[in-house]
C-alpha atoms as a PDB file:
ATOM      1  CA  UNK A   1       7.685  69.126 -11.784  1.00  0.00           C
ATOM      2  CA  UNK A   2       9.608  67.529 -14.369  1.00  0.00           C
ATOM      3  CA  UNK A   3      11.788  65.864 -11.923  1.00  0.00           C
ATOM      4  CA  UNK A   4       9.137  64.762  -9.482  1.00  0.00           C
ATOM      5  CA  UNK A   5       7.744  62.982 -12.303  1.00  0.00           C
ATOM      6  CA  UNK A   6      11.023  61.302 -13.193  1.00  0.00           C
ATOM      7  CA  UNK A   7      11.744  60.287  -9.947  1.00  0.00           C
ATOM      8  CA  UNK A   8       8.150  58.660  -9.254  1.00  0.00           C
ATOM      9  CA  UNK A   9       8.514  56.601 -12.671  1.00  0.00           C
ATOM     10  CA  UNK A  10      11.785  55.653 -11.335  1.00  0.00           C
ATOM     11  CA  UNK A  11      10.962  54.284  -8.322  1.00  0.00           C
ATOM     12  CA  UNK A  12       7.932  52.803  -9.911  1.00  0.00           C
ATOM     13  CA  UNK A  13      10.102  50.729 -12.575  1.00  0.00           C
ATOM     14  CA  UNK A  14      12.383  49.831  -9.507  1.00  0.00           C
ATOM     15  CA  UNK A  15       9.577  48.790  -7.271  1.00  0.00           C
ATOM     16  CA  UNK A  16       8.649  46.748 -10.727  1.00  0.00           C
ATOM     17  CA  UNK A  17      11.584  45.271 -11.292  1.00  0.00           C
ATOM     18  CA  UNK A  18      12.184  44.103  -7.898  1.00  0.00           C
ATOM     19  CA  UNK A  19       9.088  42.589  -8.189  1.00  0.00           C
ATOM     20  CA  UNK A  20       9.726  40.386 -11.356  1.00  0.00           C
ATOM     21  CA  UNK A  21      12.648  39.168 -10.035  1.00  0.00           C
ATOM     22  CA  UNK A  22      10.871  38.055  -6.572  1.00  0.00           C
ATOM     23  CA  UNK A  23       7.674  36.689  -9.001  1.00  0.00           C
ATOM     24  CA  UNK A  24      10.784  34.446 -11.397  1.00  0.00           C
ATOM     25  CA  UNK A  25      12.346  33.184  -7.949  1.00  0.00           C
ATOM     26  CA  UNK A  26       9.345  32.243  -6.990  1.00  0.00           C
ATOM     27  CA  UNK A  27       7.581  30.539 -10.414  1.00  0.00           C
ATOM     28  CA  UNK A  28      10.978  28.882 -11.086  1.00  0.00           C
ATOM     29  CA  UNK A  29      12.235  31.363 -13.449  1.00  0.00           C
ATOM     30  CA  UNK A  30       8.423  31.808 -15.126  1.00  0.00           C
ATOM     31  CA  UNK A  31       7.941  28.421 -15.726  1.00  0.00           C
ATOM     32  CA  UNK A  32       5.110  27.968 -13.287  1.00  0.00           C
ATOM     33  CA  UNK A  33       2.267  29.948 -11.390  1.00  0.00           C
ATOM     34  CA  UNK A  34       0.740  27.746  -8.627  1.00  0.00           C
ATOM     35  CA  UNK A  35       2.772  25.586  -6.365  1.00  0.00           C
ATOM     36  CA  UNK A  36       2.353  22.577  -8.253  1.00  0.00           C
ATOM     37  CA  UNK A  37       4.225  23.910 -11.182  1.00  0.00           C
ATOM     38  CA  UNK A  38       6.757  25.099  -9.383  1.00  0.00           C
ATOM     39  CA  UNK A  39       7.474  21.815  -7.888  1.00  0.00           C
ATOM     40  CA  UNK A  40       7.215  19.745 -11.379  1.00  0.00           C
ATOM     41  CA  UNK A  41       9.926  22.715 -12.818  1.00  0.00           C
ATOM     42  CA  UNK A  42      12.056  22.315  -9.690  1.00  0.00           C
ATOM     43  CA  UNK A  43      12.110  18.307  -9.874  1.00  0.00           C
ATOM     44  CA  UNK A  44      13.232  18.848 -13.598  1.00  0.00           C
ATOM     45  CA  UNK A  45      15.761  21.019 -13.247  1.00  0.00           C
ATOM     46  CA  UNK A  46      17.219  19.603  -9.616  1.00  0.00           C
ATOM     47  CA  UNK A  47      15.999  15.872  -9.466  1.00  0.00           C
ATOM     48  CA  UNK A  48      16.421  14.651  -5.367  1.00  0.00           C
ATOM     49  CA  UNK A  49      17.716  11.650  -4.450  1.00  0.00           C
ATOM     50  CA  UNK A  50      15.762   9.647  -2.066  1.00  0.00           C
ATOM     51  CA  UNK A  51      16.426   8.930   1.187  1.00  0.00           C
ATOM     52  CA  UNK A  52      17.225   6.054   3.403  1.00  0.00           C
ATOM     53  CA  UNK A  53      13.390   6.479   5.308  1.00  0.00           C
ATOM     54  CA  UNK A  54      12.836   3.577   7.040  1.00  0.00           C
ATOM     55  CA  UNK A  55       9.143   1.518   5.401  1.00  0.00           C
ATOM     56  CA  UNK A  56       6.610  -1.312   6.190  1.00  0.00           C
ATOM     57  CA  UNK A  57       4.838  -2.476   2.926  1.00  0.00           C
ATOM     58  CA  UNK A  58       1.500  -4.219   3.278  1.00  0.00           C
ATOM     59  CA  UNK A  59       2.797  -7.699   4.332  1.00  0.00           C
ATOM     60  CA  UNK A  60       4.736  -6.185   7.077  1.00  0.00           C
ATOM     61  CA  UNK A  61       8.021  -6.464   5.737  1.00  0.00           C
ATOM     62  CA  UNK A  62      10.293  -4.173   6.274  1.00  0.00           C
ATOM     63  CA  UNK A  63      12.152  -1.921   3.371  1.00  0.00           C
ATOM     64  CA  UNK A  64      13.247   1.752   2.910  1.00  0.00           C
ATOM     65  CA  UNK A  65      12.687   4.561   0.218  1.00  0.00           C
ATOM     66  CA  UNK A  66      15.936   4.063  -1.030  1.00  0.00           C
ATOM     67  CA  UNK A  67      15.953   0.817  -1.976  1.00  0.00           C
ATOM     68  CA  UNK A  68      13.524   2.238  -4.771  1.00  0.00           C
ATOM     69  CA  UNK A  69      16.988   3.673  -6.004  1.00  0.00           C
ATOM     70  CA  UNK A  70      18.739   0.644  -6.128  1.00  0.00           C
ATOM     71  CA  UNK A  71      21.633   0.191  -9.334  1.00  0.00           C
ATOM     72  CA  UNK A  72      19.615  -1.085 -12.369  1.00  0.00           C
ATOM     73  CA  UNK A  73      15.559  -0.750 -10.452  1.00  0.00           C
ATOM     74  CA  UNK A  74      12.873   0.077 -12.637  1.00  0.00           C
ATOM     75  CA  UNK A  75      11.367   3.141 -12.370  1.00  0.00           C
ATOM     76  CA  UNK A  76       8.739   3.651 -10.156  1.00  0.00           C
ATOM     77  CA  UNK A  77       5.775   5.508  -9.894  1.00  0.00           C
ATOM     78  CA  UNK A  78       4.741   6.717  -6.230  1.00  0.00           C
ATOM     79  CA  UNK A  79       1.233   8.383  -5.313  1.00  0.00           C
ATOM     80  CA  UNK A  80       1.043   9.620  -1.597  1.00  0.00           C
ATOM     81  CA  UNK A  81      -2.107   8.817   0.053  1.00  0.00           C
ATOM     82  CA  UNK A  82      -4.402   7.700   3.382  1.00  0.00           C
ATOM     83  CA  UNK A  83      -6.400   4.721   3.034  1.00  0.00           C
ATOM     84  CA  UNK A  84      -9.626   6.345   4.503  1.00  0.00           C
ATOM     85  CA  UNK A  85      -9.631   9.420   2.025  1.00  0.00           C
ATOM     86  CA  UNK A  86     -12.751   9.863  -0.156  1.00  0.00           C
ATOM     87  CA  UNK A  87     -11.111  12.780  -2.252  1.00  0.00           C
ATOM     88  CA  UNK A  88      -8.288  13.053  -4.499  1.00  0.00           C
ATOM     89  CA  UNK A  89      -6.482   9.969  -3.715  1.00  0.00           C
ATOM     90  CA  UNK A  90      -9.339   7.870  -5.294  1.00  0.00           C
ATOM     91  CA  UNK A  91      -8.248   9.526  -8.227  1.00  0.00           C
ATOM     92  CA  UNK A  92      -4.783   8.903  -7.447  1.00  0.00           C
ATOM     93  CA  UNK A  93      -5.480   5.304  -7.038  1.00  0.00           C
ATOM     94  CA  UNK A  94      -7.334   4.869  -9.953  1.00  0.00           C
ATOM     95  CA  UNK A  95      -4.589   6.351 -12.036  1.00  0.00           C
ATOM     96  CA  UNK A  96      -2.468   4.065 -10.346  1.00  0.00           C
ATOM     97  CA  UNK A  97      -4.846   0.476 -11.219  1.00  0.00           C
ATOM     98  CA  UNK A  98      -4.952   2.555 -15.089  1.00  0.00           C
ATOM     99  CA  UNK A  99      -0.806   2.523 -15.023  1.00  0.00           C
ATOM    100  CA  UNK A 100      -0.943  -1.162 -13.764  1.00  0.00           C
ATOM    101  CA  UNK A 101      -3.339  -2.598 -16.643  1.00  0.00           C
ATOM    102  CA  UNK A 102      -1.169  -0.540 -18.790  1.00  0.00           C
ATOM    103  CA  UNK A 103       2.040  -1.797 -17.512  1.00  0.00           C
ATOM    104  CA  UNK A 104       0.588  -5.141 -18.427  1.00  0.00           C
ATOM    105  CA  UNK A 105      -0.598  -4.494 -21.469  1.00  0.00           C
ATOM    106  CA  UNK A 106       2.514  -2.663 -23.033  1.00  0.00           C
ATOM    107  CA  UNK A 107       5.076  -5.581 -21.783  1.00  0.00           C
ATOM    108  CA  UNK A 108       6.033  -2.821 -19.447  1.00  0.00           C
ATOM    109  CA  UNK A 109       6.622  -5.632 -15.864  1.00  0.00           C
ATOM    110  CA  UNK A 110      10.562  -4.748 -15.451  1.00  0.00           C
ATOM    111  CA  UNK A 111      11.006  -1.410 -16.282  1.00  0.00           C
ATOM    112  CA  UNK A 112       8.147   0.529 -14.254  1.00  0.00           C
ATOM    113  CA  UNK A 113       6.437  -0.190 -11.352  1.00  0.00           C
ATOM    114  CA  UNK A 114       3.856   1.348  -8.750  1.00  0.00           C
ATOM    115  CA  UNK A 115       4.660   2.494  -4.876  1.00  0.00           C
ATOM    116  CA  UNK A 116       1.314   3.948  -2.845  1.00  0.00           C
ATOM    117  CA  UNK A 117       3.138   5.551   0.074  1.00  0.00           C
ATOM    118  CA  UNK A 118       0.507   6.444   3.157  1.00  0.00           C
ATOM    119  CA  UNK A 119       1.396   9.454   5.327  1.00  0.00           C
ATOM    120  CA  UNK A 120      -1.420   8.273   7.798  1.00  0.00           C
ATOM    121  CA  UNK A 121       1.229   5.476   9.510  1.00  0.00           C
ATOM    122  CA  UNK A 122      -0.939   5.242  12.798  1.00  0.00           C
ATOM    123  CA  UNK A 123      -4.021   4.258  10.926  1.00  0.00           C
ATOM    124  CA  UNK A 124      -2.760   2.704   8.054  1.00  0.00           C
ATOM    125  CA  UNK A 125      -0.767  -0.339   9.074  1.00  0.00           C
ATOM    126  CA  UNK A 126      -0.021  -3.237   7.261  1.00  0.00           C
ATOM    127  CA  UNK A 127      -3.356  -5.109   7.727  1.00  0.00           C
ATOM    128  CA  UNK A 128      -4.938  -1.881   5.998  1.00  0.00           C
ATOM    129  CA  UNK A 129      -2.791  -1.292   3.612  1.00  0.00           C
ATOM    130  CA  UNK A 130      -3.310  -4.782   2.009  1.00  0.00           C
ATOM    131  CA  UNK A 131      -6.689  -4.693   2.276  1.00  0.00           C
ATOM    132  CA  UNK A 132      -6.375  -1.593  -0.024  1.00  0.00           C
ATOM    133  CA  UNK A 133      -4.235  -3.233  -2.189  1.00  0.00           C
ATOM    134  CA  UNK A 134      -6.374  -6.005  -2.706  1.00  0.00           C
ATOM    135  CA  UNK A 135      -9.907  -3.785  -2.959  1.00  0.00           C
ATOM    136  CA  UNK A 136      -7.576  -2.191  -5.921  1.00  0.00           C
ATOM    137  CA  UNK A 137      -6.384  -5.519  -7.478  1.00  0.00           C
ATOM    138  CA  UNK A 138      -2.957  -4.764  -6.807  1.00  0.00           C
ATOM    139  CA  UNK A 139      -0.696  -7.189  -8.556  1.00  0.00           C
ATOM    140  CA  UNK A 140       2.504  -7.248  -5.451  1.00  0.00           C
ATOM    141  CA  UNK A 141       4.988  -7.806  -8.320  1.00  0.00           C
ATOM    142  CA  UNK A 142       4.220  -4.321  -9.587  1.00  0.00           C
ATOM    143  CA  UNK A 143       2.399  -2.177  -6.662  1.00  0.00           C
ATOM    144  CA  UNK A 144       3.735  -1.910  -3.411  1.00  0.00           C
ATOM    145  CA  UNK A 145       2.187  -0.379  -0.466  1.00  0.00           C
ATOM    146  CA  UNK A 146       3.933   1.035   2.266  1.00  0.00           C
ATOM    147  CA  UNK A 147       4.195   3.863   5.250  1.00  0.00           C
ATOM    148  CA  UNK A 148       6.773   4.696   6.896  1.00  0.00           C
ATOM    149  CA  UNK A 149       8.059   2.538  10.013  1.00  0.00           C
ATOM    150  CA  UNK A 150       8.449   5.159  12.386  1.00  0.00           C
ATOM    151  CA  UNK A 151       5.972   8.393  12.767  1.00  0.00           C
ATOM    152  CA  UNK A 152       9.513  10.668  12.761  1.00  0.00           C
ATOM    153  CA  UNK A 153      10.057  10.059   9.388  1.00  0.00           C
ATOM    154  CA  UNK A 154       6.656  11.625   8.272  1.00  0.00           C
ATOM    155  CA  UNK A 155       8.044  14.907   7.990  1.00  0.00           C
ATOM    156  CA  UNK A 156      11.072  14.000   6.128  1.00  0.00           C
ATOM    157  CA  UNK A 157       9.228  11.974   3.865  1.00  0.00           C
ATOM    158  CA  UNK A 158       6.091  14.852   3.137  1.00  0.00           C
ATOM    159  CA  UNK A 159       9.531  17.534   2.436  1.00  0.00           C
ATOM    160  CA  UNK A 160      11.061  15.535   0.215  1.00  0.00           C
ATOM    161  CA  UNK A 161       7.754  15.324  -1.996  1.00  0.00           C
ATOM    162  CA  UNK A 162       6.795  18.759  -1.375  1.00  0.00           C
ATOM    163  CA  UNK A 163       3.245  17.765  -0.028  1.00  0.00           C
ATOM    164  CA  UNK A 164       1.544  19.768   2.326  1.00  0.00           C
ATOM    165  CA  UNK A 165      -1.048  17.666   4.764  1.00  0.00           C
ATOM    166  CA  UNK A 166      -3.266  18.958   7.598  1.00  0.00           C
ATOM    167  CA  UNK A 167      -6.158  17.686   9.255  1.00  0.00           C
ATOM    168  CA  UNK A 168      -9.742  18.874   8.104  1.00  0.00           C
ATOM    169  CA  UNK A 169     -11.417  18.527  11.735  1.00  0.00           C
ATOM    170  CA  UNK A 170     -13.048  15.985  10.394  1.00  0.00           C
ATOM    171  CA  UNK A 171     -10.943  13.138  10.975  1.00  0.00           C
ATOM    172  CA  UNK A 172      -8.809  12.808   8.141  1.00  0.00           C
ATOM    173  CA  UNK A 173      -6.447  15.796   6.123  1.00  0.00           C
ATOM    174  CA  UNK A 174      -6.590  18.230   3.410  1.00  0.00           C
ATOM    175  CA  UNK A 175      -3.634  17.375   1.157  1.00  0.00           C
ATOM    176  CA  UNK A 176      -1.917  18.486  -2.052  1.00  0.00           C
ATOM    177  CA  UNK A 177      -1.320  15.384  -4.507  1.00  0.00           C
ATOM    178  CA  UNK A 178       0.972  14.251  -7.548  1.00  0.00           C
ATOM    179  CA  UNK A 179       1.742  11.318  -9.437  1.00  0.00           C
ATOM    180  CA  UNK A 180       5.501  11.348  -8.659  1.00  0.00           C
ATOM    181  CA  UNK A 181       8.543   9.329 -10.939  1.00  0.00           C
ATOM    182  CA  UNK A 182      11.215   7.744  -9.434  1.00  0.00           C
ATOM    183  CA  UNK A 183      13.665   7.495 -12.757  1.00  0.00           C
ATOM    184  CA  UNK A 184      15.812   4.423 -13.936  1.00  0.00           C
ATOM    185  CA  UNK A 185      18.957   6.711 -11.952  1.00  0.00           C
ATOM    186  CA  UNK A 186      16.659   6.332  -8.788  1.00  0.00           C
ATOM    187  CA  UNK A 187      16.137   9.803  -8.622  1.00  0.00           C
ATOM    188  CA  UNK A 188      12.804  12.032  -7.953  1.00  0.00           C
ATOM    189  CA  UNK A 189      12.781  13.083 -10.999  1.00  0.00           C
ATOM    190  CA  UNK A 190       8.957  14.124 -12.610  1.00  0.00           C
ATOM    191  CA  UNK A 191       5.795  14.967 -10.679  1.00  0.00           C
ATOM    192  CA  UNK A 192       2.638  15.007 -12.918  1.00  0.00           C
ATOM    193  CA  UNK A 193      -0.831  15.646 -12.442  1.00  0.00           C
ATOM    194  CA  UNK A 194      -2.946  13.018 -10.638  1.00  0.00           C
ATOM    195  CA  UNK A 195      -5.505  12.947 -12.481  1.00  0.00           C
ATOM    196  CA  UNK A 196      -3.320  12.359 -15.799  1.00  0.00           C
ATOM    197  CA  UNK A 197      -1.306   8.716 -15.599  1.00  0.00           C
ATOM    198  CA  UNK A 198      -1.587   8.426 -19.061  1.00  0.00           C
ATOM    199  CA  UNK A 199       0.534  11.810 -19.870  1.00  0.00           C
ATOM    200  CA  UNK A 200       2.822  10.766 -16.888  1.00  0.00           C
ATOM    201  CA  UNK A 201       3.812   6.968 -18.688  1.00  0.00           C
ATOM    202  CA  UNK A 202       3.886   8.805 -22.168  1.00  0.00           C
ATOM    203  CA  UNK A 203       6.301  11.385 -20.897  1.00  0.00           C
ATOM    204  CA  UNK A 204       8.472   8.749 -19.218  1.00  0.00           C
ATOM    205  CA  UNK A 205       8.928   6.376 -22.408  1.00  0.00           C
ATOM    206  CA  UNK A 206       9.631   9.262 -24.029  1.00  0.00           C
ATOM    207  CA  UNK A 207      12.605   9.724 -22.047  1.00  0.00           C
ATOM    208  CA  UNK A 208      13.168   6.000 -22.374  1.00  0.00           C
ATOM    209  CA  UNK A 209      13.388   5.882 -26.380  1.00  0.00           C
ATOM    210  CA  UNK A 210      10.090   3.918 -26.288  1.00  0.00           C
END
């Protein structure tokens, strides 16, 4: 009896123990419980370097991802949207038109600037995309809008920001959102909440010194 006990509480306290080491892989090492913590832990701890993804910005120039990690760029921060949605990237673009009056206001024009990247390339083109930016009051030396030049790249481009998109049957997409920062070592370094810009500049000129 006594060893049918002891073997049960063994295998219970291995059946345990295999499962907090599959629940710390998973929450990056108990720093988060939903996906969107584990993403903001893994950017910290592993920032990505961006790829050269081929862009359009709203004035149909062309440009590339990269070039947002170019030697001495400000940081940037991106928010990953489609024009048409009536959900969380209205929050995402307000926090974005917050970050730009505060950019102004704090002498900020330089050192941080704003990227709205649409993953909806074959409905928002250039034409729409400005149209955005201007409904928004997008100043172009700070904000850029943009989608990527060529529908392969979509994939590439959703991976490296970890979001997940798929179409709600009613014409547009159910998507997962952050407020991402592209760091003065052009790296994707921080993703924030959406709904919190102000947190998001804090935390970077923190980093900064101020």
């Amino acid at each position: 009896m006594n060893a049918t006990i002891l073997r049960t509480c063994a295998a219970t306290m291995l059946v345990t123990a295999f499962a907090l080491a599959a629940f710390h892989q998973v929450t990056a090492g108990f720093s988060a419980v939903t996906a969107d913590g584990v993403r903001r832990a893994a950017l910290a701890q592993a920032p990505r370097a961006l790829p050269d993804i081929a862009l359009v910005d709203q004035h149909g120039d062309a440009l590339a991802l990269s070039d947002f990690a170019a030697p001495a760029a400000p940081a940037t921060f991106i928010a990953l949207v489609y024009v048409q949605c009536q959900t969380v990237c209205r929050t995402g673009a307000s926090g974005q038109a917050w970050l730009q009056h505060a950019i102004r206001v704090r002498g900020l024009q330089g050192r941080v600037r704003l990227l709205t990247l649409s993953f909806d390339p074959r409905n928002d083109n250039p034409a729409v995309l400005d149209g955005h930016a201007r409904k928004l009051g997008a100043d172009a030396a700070l904000w850029k809008f943009a989608t990527v030049r060529d529908v392969a790249d979509l994939p590439g481009m959703l991976k490296l920001f970890d979001i997940v998109v798929l179409p709600d049957g009613l014409g547009g997409y159910s998507h997962n959102a952050a407020l991402f920062l592209v760091d003065r070592n052009g790296r994707l370094a921080r993703a924030y909440d959406i709904d919190r810009p102000d947190l998001a500049l804090a935390d970077f000129l923190r980093q900064a010194g101020g």
